[in-house]
C-alpha atoms as a PDB file:
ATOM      1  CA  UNK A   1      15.020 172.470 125.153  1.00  0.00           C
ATOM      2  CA  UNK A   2      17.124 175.472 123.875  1.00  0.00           C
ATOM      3  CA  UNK A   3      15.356 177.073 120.883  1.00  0.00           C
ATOM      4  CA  UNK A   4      17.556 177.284 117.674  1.00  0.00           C
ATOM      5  CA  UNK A   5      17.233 181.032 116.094  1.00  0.00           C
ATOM      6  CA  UNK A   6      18.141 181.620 111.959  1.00  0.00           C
ATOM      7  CA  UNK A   7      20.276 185.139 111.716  1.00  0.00           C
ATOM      8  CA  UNK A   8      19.057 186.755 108.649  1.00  0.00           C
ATOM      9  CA  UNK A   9      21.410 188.489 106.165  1.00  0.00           C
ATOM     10  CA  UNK A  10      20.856 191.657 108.011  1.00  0.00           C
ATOM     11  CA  UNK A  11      21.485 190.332 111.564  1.00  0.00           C
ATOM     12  CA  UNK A  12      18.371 190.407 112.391  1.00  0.00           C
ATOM     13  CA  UNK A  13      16.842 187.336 114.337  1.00  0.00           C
ATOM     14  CA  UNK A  14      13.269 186.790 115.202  1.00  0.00           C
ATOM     15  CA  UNK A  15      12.912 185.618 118.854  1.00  0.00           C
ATOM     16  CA  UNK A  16       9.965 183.745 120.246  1.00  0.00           C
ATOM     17  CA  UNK A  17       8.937 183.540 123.762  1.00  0.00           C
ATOM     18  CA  UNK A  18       8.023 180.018 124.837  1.00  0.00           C
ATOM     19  CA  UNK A  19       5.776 180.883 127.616  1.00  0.00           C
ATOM     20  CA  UNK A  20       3.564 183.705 125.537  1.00  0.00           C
ATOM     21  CA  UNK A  21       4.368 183.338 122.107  1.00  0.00           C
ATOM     22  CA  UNK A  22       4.974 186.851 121.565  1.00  0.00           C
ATOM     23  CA  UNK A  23       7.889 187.348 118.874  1.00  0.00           C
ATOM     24  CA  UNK A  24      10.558 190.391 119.178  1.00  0.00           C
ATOM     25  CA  UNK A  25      13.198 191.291 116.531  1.00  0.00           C
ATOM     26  CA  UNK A  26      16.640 192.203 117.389  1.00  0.00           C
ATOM     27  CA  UNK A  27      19.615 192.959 116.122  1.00  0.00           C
ATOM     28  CA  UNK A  28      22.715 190.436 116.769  1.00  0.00           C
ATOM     29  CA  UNK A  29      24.680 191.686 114.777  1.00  0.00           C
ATOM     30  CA  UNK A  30      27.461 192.100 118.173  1.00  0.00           C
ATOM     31  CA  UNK A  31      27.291 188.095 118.093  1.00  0.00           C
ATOM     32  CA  UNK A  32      28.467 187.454 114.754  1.00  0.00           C
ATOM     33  CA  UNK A  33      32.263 188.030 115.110  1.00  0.00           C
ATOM     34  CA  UNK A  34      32.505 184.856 117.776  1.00  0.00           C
ATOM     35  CA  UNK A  35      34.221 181.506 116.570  1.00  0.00           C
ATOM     36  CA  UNK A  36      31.963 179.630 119.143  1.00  0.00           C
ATOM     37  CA  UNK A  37      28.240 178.179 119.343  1.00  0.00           C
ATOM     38  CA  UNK A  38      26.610 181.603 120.458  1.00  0.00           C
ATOM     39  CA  UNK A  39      23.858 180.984 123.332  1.00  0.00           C
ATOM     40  CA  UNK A  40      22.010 184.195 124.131  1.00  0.00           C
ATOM     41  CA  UNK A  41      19.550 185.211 127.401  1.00  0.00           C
ATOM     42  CA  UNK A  42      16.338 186.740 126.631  1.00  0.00           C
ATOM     43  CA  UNK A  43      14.129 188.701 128.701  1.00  0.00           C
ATOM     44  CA  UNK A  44      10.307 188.680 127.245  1.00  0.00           C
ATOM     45  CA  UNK A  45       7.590 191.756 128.246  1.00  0.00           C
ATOM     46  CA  UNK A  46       5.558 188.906 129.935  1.00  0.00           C
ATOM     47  CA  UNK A  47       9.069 188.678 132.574  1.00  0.00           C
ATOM     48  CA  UNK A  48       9.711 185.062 131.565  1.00  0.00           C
ATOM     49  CA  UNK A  49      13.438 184.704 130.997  1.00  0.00           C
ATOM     50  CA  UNK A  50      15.055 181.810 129.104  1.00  0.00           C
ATOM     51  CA  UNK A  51      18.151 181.074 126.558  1.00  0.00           C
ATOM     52  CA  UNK A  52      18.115 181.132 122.838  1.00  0.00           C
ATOM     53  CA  UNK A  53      20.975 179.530 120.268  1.00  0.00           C
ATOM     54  CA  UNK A  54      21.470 181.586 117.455  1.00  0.00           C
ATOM     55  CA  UNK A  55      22.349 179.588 113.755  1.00  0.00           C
ATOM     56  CA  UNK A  56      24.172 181.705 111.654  1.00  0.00           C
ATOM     57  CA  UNK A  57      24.301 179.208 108.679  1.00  0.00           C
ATOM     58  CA  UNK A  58      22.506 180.079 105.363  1.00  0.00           C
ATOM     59  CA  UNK A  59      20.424 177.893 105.193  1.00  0.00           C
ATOM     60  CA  UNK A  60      18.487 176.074 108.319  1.00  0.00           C
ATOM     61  CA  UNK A  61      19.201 172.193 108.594  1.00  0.00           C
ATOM     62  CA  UNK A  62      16.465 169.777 108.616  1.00  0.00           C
ATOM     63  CA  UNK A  63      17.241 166.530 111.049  1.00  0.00           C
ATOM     64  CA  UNK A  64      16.206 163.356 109.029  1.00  0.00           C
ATOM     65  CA  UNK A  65      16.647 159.570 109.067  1.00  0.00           C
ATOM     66  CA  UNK A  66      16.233 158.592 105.220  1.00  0.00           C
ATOM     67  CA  UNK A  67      18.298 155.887 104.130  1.00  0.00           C
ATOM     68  CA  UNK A  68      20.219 156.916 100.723  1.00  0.00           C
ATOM     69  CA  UNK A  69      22.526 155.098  98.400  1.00  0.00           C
ATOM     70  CA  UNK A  70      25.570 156.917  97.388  1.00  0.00           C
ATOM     71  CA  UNK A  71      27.470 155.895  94.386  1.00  0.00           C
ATOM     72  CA  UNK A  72      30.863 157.152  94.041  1.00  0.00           C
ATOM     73  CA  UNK A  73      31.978 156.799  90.031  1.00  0.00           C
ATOM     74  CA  UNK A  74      35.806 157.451  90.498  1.00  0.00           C
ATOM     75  CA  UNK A  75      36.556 154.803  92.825  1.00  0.00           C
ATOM     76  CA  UNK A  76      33.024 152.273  91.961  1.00  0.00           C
ATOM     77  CA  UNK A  77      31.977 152.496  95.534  1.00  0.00           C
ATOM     78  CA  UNK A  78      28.106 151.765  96.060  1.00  0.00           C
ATOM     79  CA  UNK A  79      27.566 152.950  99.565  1.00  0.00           C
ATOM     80  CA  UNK A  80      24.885 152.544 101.854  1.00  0.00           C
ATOM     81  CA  UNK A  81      23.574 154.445 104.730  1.00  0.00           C
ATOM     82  CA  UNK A  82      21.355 157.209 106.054  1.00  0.00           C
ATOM     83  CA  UNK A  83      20.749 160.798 105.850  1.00  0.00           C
ATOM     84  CA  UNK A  84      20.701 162.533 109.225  1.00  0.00           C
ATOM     85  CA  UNK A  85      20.431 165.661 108.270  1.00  0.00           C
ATOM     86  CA  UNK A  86      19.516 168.192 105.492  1.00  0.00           C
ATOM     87  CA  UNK A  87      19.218 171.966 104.155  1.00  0.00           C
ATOM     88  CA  UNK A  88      19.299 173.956 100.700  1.00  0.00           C
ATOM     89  CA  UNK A  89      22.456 173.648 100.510  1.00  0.00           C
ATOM     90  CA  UNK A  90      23.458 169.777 101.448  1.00  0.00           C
ATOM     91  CA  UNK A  91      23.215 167.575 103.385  1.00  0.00           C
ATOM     92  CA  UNK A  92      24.924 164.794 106.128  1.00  0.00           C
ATOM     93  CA  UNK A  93      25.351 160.794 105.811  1.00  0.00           C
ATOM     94  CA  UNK A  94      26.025 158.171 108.241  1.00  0.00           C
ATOM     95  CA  UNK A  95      27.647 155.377 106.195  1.00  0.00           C
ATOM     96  CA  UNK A  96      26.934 151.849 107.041  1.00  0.00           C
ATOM     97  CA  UNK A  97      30.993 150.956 106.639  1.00  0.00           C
ATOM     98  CA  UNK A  98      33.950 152.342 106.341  1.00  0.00           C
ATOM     99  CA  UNK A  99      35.709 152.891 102.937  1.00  0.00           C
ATOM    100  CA  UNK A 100      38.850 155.164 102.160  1.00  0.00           C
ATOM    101  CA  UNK A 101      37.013 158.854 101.031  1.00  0.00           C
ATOM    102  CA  UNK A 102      38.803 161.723 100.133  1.00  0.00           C
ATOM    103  CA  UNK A 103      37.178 165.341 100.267  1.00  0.00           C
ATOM    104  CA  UNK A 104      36.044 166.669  97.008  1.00  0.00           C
ATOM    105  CA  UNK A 105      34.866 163.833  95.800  1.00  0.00           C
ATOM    106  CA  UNK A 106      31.877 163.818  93.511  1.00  0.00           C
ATOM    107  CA  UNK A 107      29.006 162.028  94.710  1.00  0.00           C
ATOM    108  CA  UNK A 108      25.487 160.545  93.019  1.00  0.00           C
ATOM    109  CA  UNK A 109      22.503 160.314  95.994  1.00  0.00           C
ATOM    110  CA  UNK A 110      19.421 158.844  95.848  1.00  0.00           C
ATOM    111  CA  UNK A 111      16.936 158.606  98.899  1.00  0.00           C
ATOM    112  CA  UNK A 112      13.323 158.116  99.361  1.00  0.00           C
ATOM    113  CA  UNK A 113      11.629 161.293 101.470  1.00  0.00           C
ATOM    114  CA  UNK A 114       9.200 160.448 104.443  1.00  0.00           C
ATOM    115  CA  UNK A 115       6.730 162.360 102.261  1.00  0.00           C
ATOM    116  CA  UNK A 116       3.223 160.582 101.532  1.00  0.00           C
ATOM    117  CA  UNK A 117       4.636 159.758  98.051  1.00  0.00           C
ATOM    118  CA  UNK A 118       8.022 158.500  99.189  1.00  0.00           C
ATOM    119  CA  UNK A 119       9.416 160.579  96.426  1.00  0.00           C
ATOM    120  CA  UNK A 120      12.358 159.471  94.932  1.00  0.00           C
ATOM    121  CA  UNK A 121      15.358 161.937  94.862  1.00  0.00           C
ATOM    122  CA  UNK A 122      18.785 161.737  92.459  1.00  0.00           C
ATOM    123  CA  UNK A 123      20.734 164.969  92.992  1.00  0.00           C
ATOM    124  CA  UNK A 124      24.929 165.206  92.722  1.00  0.00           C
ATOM    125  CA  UNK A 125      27.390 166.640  95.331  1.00  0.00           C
ATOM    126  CA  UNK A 126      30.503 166.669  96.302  1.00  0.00           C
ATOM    127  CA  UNK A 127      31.808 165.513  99.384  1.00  0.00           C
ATOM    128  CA  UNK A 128      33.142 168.893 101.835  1.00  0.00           C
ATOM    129  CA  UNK A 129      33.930 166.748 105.322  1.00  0.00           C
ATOM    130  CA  UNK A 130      34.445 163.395 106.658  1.00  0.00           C
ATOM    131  CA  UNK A 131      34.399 162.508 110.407  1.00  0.00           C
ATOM    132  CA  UNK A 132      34.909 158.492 110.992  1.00  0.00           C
ATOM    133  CA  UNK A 133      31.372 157.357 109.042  1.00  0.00           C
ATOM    134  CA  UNK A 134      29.803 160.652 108.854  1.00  0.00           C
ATOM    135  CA  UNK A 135      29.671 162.160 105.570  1.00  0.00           C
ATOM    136  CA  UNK A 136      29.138 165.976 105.029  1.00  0.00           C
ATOM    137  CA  UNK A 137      28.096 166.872 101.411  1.00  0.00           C
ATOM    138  CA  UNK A 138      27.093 169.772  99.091  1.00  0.00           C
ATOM    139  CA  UNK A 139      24.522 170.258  96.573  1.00  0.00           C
ATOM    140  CA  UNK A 140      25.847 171.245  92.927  1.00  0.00           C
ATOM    141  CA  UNK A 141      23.363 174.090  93.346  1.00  0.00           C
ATOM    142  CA  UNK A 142      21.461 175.542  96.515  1.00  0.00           C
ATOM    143  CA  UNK A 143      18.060 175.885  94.095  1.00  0.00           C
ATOM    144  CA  UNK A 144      15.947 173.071  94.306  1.00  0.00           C
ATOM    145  CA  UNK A 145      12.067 172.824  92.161  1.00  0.00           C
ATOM    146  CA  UNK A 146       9.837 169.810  92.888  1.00  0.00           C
ATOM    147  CA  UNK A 147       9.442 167.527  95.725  1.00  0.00           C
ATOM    148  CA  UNK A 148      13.053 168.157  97.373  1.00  0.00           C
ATOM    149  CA  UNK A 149      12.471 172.126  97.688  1.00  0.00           C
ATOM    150  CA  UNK A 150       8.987 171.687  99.195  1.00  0.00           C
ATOM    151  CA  UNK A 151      10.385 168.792 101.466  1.00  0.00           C
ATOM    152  CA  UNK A 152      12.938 171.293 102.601  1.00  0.00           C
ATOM    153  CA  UNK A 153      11.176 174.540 102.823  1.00  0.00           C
ATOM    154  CA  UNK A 154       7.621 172.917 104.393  1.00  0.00           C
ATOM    155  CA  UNK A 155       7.967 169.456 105.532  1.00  0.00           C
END
């Protein structure tokens, strides 16, 4: 499985070596001007070679399967379907059906976490991509206090 690397602010990434464990920092900063998906090699002290992916979002995504109910006030919609994934800073749907969405709009979620409370979230967003019944949103704000930032940070 290709390991997933966060680029810090400074372009600095910290790379682990799956056969030792050993961790290296390095500087990628040469990587950051490509459009693509950026897969690096890396060659570890112990000699064990493998390939890396580096993420140069913000904020690291979290896959998920938690179903959510999104209401949409503007148009009455009352949507089902499931979060598949989620960071800081938003987060992705899969909608059960199809219904006419435009980006930009504003968006009320609630979901249940797989936390031992099932904790009940309510946050707003605003809709930022559609692709067939996938949903991408934002958060109204990237900060988030209680259950949801712990969920994200720890879980």
């Amino acid at each position: 499985m290709l390991a997933t690397i966060l680029v810090k602010e400074d372009f600095q990434a910290f790379i682990t070596c799956p056969s030792c464990h050993r961790v290296k920092e390095q500087d990628v900063s040469t990587f950051m001007g490509v459009q693509s998906h950026v897969k690096i090699r890396c060659r570890c002290t112990c000699g064990h070679s493998f390939h890396v992916q580096l993420e140069r979002r913000q904020f690291v995504r979290k896959d998920v399967e938690l179903p959510v109910v999104c209401k949409i006030q503007e148009r009455g919609y009352n949507l089902s379907g499931t979060v598949t994934d989620i960071s800081q800073s938003g987060l992705r749907v899969r909608l059960v059906t199809s219904v006419p969405l435009e980006v930009g709009m504003r968006v009320e979620l609630a979901f249940h976490l797989d936390d031992r409370e099932h904790s009940l979230i309510e946050k707003y967003g605003t809709i930022r991509s559609i692709s067939d019944l996938e949903v991408g949103m934002a958060f109204d704000t990237t900060q988030h206090y209680g259950k949801l930032g712990l969920y994200i940070e720890f879980h």
